[in-house]
Protein backbone atom coordinates (compact mmCIF):
# COMPACT_ATOMS: atom_id res chain seq x y z
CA UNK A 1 28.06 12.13 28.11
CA UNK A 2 27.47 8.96 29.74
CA UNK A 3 24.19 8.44 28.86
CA UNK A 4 24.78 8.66 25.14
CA UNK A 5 27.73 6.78 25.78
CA UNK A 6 25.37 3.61 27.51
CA UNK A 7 23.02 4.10 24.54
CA UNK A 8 25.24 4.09 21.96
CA UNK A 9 26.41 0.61 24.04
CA UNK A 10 22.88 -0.46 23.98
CA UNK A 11 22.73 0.54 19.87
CA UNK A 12 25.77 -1.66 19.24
CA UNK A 13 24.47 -4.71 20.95
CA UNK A 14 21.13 -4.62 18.47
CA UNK A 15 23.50 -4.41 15.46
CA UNK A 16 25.16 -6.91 16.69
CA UNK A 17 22.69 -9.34 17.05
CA UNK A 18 20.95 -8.15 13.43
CA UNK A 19 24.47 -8.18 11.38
CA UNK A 20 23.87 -12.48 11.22
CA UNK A 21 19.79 -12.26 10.40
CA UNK A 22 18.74 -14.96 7.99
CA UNK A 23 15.12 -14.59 6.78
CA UNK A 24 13.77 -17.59 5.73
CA UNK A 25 10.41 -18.08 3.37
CA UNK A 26 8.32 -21.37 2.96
CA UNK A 27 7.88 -22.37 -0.12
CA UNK A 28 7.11 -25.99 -1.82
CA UNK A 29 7.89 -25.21 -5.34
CA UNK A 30 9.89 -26.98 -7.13
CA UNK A 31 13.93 -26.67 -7.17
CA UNK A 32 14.00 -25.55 -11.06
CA UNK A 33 11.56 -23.29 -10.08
CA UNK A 34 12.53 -22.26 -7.38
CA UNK A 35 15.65 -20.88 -9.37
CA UNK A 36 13.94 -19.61 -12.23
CA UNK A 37 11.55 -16.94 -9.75
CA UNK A 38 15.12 -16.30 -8.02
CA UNK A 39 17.15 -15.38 -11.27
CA UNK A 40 13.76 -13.49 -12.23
CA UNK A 41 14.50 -11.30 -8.60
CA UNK A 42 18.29 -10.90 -9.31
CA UNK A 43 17.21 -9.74 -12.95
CA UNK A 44 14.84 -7.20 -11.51
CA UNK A 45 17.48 -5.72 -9.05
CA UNK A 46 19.54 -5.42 -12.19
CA UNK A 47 21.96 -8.50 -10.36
CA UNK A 48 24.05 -10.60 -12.35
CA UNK A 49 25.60 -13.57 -10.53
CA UNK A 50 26.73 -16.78 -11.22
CA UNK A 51 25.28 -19.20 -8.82
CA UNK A 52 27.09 -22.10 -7.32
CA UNK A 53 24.37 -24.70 -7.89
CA UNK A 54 21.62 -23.53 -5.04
CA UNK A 55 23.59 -21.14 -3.58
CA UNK A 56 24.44 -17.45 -4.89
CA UNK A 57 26.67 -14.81 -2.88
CA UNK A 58 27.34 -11.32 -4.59
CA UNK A 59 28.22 -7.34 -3.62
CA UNK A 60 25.08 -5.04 -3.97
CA UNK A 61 25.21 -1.50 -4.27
CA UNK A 62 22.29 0.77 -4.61
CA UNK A 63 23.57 3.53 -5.57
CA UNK A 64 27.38 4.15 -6.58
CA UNK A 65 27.84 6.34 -3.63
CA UNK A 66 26.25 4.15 -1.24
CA UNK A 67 27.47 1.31 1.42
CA UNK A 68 27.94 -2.55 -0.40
CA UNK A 69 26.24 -5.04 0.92
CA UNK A 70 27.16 -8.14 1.08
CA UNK A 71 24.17 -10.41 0.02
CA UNK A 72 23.80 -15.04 0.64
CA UNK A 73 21.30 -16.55 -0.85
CA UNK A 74 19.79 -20.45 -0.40
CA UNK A 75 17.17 -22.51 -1.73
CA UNK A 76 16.22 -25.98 -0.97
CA UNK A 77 12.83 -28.37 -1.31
CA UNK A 78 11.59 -26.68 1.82
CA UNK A 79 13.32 -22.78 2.12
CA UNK A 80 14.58 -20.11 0.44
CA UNK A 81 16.65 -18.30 3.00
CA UNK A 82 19.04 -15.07 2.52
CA UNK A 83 21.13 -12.75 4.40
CA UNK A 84 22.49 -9.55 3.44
CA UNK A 85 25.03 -8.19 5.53
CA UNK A 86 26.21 -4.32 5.42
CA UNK A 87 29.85 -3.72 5.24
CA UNK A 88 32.00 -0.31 4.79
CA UNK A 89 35.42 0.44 3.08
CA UNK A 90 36.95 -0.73 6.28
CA UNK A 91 34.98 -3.87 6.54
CA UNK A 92 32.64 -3.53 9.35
CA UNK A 93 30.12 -0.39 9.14
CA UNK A 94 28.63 0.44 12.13
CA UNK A 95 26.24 2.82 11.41
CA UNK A 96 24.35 2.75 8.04
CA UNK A 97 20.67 4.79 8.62
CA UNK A 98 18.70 1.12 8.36
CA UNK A 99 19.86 0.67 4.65
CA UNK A 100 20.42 -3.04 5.38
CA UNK A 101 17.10 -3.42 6.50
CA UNK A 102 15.63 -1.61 4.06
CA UNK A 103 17.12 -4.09 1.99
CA UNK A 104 15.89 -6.71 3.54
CA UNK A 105 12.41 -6.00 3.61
CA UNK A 106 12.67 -5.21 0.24
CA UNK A 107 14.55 -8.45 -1.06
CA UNK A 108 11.83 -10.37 1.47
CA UNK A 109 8.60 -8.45 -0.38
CA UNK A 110 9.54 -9.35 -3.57
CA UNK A 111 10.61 -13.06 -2.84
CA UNK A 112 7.42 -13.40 -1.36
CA UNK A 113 5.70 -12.39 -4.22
CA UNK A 114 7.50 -13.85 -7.19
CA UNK A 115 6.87 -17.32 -4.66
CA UNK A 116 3.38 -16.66 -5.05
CA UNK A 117 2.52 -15.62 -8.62
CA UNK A 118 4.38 -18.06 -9.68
């Protein structure tokens, strides 16, 4: 018991330190384009979202029955940087399977390579 109990410790530290992440991509397009390619990524994750000049913030949800995520997005002349944070009905989900970094590999892929074609 008091080895899962030090591991499960050990767990909560990581998620800790991973809740805050902020990827951050390179990119020296253009501010209009820059938000054109990033309206063109909310449109693919079927996303609507009024941004607050470069800044968006939204709820995602996958699937209906799945965890929200709460989801920060910035662009400037040099970055485009996000974070997606994972929260539960109580605010605070400790354990969701890697779903939020699924995310954010995903959400990081296609950046990437809407930042490139374009």
């Amino acid at each position: 018991m008091g080895t899962f109990c030090f591991f499960l410790g050990i767990y909560g530290l990581f998620k800790l330190s991973n809740r805050y992440k902020i990827i951050s991509v390179a990119s020296d397009k253009s501010l209009p384009q820059k938000k054109v390619i990033i309206e063109r990524l909310l449109s693919e994750l079927s996303i609507q979202v009024v941004p607050d000049e470069n800044y968006y913030s939204f709820t995602h949800r996958r699937k209906w029955w799945g965890s929200p995520f709460d989801v920060h997005l910035f662009y400037d002349e040099q970055i485009v940087s996000f974070s997606i944070q994972g929260k539960d009905y109580s605010d605070g989900g400790f354990l969701d399977l890697g779903e939020t970094e699924r995310l954010r590999k995903k959400i990081a892929k296609k950046l990437k390579e809407h930042l490139e074609a374009a």
